[in-house]
Protein backbone atom coordinates (compact mmCIF):
# COMPACT_ATOMS: atom_id res chain seq x y z
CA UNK A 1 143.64 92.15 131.41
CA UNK A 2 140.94 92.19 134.16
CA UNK A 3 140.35 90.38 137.17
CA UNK A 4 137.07 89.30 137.50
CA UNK A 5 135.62 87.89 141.31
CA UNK A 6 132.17 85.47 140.86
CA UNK A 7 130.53 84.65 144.30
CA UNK A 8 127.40 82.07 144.67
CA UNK A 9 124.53 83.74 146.64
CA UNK A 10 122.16 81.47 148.23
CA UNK A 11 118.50 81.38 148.23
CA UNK A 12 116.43 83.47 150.20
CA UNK A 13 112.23 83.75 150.80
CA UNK A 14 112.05 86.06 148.22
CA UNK A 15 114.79 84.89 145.63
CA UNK A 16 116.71 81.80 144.18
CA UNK A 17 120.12 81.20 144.01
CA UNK A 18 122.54 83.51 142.09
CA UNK A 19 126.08 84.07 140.94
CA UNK A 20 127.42 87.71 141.57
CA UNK A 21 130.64 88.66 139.04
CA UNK A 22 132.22 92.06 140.15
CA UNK A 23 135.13 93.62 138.72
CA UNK A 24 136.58 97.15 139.34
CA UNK A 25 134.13 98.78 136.98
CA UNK A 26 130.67 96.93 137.74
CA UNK A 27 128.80 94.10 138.96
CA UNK A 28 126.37 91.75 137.74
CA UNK A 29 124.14 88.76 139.32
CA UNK A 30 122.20 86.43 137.29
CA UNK A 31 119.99 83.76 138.44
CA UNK A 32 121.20 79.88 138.99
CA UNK A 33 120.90 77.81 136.14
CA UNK A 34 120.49 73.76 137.47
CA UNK A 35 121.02 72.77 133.90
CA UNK A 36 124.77 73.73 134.49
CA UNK A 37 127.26 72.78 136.80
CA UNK A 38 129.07 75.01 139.11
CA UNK A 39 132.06 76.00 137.09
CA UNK A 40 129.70 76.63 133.95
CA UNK A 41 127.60 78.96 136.51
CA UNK A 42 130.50 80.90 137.26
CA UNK A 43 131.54 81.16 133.41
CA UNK A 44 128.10 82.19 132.62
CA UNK A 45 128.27 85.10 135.16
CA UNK A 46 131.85 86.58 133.87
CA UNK A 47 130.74 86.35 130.26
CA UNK A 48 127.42 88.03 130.78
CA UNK A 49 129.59 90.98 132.87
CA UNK A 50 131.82 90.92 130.16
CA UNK A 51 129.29 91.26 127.10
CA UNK A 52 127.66 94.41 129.65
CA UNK A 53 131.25 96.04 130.02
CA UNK A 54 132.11 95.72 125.90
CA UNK A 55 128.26 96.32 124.94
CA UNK A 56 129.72 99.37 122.69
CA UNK A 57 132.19 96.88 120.82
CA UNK A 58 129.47 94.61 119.27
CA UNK A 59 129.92 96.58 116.21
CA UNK A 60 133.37 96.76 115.67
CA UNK A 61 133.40 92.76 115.94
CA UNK A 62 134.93 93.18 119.11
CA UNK A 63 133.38 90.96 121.97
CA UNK A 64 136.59 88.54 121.53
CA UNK A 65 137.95 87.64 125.33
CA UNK A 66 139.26 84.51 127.08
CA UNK A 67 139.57 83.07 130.42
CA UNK A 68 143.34 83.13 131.01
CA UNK A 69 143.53 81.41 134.91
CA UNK A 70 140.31 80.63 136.89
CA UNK A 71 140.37 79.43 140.24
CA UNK A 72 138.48 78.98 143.75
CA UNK A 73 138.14 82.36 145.41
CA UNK A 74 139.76 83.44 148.67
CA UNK A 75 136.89 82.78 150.52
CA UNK A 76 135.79 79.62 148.77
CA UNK A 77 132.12 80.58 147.85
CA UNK A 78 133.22 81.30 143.79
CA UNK A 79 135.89 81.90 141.38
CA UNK A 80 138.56 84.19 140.54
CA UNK A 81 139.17 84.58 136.92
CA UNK A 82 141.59 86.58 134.93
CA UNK A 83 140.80 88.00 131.00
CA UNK A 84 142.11 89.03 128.33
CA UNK A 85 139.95 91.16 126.45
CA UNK A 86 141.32 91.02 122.30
């Protein structure tokens, strides 16, 4: 299992909003999708740091994981999810 920590970053002059996922291995930030809501966002930024931490398993038909608990984070600006990676 791995903990996974998603955190919304605001706009700035330069860039749009973004969702940050970190983990103990690596983090990732994609850009804000307005076609989603919030929680889909969130899911969108821990499956996309998921598919970069398992990129060597496409082959083996690998790239099975699911959310087991997701909720607000600590600090209230994203989510805290746990996965298990099958």
């Amino acid at each position: 299992m791995q903990a996974i920590e998603t955190k919304f970053l605001g706009p700035t002059n330069t860039r749009g909003s973004r969702v940050k996922a970190t983990c103990w291995l690596k983090s990732i930030t994609i850009e804000w999708d307005h076609s989603y809501n919030v929680e889909d966002n969130h899911k969108r930024a821990i499956d996309t740091l998921v598919m970069s931490l398992n990129y060597d398993r496409k082959d083996e038909g690998g790239m099975a994981w699911k959310v087991v608990a997701m909720g607000e984070s600590v600090d209230g600006k994203g989510k805290t999810a746990i996965i298990d990676l099958a």
